[in-house]
PDB file of N, CA and C in Angstrom:
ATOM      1  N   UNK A   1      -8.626 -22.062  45.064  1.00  0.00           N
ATOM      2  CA  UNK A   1      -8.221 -21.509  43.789  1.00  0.00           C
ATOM      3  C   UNK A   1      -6.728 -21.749  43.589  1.00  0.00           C
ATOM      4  N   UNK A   2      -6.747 -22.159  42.029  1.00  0.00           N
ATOM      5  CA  UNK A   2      -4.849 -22.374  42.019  1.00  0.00           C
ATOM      6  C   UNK A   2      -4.324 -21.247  41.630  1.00  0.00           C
ATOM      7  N   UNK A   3      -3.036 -20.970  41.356  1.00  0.00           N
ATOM      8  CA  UNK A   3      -2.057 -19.691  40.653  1.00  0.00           C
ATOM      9  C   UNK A   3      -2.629 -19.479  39.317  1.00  0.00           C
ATOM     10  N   UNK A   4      -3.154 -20.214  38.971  1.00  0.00           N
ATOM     11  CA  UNK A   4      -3.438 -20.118  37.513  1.00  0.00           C
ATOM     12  C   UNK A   4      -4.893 -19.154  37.217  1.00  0.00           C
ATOM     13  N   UNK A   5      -5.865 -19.238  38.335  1.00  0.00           N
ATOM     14  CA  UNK A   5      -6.557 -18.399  38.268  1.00  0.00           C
ATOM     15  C   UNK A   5      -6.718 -17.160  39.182  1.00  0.00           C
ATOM     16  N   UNK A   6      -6.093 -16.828  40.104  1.00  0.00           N
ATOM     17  CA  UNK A   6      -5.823 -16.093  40.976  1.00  0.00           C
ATOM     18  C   UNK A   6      -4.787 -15.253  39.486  1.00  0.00           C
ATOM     19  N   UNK A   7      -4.082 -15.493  38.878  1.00  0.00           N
ATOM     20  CA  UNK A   7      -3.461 -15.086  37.728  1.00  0.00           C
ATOM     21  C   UNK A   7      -4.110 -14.041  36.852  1.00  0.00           C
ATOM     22  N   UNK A   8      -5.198 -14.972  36.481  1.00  0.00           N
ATOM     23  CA  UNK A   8      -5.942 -14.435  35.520  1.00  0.00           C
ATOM     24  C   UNK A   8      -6.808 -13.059  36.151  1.00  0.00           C
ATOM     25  N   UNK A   9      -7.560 -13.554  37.084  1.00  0.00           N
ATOM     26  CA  UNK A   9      -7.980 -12.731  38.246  1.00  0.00           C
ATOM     27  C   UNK A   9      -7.664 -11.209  38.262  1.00  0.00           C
ATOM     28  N   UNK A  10      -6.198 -11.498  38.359  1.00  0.00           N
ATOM     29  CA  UNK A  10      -5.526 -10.249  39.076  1.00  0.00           C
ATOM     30  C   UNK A  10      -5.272  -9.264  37.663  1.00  0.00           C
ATOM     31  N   UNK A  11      -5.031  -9.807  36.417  1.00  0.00           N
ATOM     32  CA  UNK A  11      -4.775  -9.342  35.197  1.00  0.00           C
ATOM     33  C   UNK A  11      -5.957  -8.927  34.774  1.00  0.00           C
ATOM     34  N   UNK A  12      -7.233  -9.300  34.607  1.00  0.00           N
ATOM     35  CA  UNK A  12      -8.770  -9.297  34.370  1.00  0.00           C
ATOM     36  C   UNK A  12      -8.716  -8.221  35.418  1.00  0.00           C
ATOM     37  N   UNK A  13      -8.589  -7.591  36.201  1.00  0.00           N
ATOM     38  CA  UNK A  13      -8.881  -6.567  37.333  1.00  0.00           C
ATOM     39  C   UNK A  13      -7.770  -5.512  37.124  1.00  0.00           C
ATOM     40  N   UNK A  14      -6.394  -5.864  36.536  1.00  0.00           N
ATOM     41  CA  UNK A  14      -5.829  -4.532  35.930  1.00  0.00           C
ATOM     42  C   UNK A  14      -6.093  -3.758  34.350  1.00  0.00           C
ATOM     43  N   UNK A  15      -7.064  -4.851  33.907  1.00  0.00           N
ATOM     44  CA  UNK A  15      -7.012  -4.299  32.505  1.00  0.00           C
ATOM     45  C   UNK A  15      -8.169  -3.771  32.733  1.00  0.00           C
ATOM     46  N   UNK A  16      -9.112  -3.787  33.341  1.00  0.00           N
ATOM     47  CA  UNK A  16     -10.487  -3.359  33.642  1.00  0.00           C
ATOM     48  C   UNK A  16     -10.226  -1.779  34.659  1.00  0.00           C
ATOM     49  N   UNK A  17      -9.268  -1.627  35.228  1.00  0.00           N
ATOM     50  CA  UNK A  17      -8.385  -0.630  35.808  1.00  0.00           C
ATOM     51  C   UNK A  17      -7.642   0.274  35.090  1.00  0.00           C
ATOM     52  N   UNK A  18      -7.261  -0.003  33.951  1.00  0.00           N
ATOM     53  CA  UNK A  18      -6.489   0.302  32.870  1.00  0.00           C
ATOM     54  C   UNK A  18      -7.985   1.486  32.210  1.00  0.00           C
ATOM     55  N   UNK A  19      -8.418   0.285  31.718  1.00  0.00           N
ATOM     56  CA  UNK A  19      -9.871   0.839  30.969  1.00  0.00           C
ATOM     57  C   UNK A  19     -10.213   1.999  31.635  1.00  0.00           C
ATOM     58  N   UNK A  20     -10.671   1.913  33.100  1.00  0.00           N
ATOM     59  CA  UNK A  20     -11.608   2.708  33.564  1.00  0.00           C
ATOM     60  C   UNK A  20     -10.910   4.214  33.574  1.00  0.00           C
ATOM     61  N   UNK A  21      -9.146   4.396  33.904  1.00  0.00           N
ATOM     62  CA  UNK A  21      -8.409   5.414  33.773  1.00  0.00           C
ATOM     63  C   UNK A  21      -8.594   5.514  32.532  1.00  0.00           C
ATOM     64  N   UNK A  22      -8.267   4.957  31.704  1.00  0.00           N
ATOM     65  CA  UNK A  22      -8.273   5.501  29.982  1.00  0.00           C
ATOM     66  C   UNK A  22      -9.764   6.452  29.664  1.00  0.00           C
ATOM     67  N   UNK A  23     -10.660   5.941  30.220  1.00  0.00           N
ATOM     68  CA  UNK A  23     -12.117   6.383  30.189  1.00  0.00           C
ATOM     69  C   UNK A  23     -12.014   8.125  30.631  1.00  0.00           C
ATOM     70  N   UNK A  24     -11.872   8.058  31.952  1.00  0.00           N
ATOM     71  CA  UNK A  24     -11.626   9.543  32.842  1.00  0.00           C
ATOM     72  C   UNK A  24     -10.438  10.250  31.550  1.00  0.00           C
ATOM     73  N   UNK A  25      -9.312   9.668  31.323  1.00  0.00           N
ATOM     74  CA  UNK A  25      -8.690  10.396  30.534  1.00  0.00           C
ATOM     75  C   UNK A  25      -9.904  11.154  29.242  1.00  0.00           C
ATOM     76  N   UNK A  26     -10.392  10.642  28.580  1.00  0.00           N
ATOM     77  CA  UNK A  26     -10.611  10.969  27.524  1.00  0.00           C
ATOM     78  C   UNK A  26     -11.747  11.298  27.660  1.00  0.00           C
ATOM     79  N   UNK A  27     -12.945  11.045  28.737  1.00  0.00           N
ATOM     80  CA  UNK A  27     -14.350  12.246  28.928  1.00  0.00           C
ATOM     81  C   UNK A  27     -13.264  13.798  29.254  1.00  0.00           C
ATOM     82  N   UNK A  28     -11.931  13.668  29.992  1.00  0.00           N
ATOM     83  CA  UNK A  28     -11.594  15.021  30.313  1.00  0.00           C
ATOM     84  C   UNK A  28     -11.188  16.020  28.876  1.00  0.00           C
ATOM     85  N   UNK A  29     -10.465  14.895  28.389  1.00  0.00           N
ATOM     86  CA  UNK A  29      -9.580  16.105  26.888  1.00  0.00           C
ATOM     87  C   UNK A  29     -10.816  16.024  25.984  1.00  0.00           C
ATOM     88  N   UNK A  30     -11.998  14.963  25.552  1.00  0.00           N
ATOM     89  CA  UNK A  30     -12.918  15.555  24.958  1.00  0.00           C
ATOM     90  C   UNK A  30     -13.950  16.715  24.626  1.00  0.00           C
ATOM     91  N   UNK A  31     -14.522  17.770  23.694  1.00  0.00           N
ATOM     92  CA  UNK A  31     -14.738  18.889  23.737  1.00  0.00           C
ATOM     93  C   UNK A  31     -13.466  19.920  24.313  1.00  0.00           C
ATOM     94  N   UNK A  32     -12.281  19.768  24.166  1.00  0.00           N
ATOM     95  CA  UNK A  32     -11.345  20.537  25.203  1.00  0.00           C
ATOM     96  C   UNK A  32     -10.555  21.109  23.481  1.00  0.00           C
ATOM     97  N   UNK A  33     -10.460  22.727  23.552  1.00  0.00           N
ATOM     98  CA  UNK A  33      -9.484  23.148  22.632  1.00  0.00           C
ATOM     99  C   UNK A  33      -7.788  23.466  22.903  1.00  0.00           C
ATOM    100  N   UNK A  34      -6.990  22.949  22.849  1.00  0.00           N
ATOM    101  CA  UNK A  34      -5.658  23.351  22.993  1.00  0.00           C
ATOM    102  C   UNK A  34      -4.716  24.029  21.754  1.00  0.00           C
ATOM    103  N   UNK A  35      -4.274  24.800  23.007  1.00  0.00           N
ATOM    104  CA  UNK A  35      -3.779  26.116  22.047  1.00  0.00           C
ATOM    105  C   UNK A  35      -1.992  26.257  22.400  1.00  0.00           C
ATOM    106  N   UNK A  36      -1.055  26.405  21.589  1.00  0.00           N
ATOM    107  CA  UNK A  36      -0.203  26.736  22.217  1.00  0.00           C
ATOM    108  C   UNK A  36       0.888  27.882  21.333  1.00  0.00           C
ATOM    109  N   UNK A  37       1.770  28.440  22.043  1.00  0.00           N
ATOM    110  CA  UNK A  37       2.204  29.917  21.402  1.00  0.00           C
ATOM    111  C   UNK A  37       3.693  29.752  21.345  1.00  0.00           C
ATOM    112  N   UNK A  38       4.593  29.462  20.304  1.00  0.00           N
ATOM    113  CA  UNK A  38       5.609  29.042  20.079  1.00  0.00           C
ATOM    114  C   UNK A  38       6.429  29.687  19.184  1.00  0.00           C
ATOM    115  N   UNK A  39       7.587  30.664  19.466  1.00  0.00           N
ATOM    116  CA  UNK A  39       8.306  30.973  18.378  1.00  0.00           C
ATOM    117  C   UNK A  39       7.676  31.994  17.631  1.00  0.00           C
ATOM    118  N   UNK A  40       6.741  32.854  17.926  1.00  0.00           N
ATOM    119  CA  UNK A  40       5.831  33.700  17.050  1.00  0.00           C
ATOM    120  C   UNK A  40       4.558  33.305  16.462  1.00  0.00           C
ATOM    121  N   UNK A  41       4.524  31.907  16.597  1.00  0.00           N
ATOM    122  CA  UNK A  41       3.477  31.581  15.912  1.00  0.00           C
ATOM    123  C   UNK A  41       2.508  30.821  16.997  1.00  0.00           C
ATOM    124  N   UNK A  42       1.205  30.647  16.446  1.00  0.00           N
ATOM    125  CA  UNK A  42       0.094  29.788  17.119  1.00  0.00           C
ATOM    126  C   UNK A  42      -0.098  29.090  16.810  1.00  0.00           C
ATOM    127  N   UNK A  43      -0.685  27.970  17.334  1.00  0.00           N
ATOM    128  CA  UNK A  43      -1.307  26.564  17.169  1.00  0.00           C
ATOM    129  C   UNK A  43      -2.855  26.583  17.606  1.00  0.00           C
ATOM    130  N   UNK A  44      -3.700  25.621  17.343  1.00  0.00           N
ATOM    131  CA  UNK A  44      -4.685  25.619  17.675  1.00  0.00           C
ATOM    132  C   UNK A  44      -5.545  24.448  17.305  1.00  0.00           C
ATOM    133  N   UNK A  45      -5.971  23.383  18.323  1.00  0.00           N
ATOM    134  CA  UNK A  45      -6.349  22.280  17.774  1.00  0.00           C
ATOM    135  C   UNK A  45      -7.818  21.812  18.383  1.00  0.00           C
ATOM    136  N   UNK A  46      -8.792  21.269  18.227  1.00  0.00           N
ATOM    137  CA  UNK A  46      -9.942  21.261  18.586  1.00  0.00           C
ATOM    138  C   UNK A  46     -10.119  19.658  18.809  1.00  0.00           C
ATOM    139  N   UNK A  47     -10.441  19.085  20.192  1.00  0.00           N
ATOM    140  CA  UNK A  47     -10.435  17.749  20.317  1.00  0.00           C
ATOM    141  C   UNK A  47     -12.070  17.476  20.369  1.00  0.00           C
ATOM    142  N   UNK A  48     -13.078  16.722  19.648  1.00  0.00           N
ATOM    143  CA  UNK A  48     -14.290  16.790  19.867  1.00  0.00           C
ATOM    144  C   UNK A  48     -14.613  15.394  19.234  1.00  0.00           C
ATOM    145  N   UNK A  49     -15.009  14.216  20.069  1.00  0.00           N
ATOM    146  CA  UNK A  49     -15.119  13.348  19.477  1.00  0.00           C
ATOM    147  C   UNK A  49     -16.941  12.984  19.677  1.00  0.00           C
ATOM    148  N   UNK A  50     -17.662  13.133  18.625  1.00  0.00           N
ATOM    149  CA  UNK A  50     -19.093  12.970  19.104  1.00  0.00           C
ATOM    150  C   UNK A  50     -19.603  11.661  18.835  1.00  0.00           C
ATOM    151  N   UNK A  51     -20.793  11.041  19.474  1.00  0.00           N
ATOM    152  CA  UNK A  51     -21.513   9.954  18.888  1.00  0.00           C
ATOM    153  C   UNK A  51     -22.131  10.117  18.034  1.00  0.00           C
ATOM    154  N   UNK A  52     -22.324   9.013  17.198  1.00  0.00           N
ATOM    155  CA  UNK A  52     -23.249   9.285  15.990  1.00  0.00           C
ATOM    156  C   UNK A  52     -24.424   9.510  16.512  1.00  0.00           C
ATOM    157  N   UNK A  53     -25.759  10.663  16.082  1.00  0.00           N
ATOM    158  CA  UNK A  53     -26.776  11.135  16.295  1.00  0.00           C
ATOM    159  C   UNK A  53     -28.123  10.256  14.936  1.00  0.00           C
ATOM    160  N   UNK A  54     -29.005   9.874  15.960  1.00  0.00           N
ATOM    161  CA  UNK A  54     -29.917   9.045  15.076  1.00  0.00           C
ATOM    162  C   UNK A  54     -29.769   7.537  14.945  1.00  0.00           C
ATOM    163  N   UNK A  55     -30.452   7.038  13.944  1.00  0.00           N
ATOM    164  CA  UNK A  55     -29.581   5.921  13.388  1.00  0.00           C
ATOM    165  C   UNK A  55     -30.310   5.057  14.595  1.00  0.00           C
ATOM    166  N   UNK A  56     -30.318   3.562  13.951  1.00  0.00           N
ATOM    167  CA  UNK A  56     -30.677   2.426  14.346  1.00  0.00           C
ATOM    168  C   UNK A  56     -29.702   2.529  16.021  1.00  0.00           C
ATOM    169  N   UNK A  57     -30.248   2.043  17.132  1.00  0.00           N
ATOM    170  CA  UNK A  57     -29.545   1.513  18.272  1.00  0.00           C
ATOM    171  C   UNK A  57     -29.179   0.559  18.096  1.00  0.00           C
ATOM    172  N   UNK A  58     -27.727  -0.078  18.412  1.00  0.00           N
ATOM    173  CA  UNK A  58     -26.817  -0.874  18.558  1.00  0.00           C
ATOM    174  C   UNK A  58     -27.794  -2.364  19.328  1.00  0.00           C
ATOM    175  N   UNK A  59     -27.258  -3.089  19.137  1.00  0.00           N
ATOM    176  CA  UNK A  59     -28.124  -4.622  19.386  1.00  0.00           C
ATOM    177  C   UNK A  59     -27.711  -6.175  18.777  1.00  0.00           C
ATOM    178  N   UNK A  60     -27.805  -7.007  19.864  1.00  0.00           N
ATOM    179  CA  UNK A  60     -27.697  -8.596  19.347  1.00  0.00           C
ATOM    180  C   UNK A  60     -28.667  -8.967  18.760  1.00  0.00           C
ATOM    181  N   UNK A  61     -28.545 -10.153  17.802  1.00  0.00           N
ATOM    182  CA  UNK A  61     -29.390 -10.788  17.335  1.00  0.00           C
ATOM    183  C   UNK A  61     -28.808 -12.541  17.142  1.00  0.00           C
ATOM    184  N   UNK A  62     -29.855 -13.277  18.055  1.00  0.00           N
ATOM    185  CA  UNK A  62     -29.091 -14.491  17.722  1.00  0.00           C
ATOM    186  C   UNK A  62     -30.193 -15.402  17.460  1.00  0.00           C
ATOM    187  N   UNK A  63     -29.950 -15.826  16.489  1.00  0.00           N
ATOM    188  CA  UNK A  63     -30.788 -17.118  16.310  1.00  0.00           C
ATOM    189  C   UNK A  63     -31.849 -17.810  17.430  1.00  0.00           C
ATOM    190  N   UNK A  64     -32.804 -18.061  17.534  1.00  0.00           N
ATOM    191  CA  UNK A  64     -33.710 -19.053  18.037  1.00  0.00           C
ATOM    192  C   UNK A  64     -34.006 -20.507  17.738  1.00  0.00           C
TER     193      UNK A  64
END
């Protein structure tokens, strides 16, 4: 193998690394409410990101 793909390699394996942390991040703060108490006043924000329910399943279609 030359530098050129040992390159790619190693970049293709941090962005896929990247991904998989970004993933754990956001199953954790999803459904999660944060609240915070500042100056007298409250905040209050609701993180809930759902899938669409129903509806055709996702799918290729390619020519024959």
């Amino acid at each position: 193998m030359d530098a050129t793909t040992m390159s790619q390699v190693g970049m293709s394996g941090g962005v896929v690394g990247i991904l998989a942390i970004a993933w754990q991040v956001f199953k954790w703060f999803n459904h999660r409410n944060i609240r915070s108490h500042c100056c007298g006043r409250e905040v209050a924000v609701g993180i809930d990101v759902d899938s669409p329910a129903g509806g055709e399943p996702m799918s290729i279609k390619a020519p024959q």
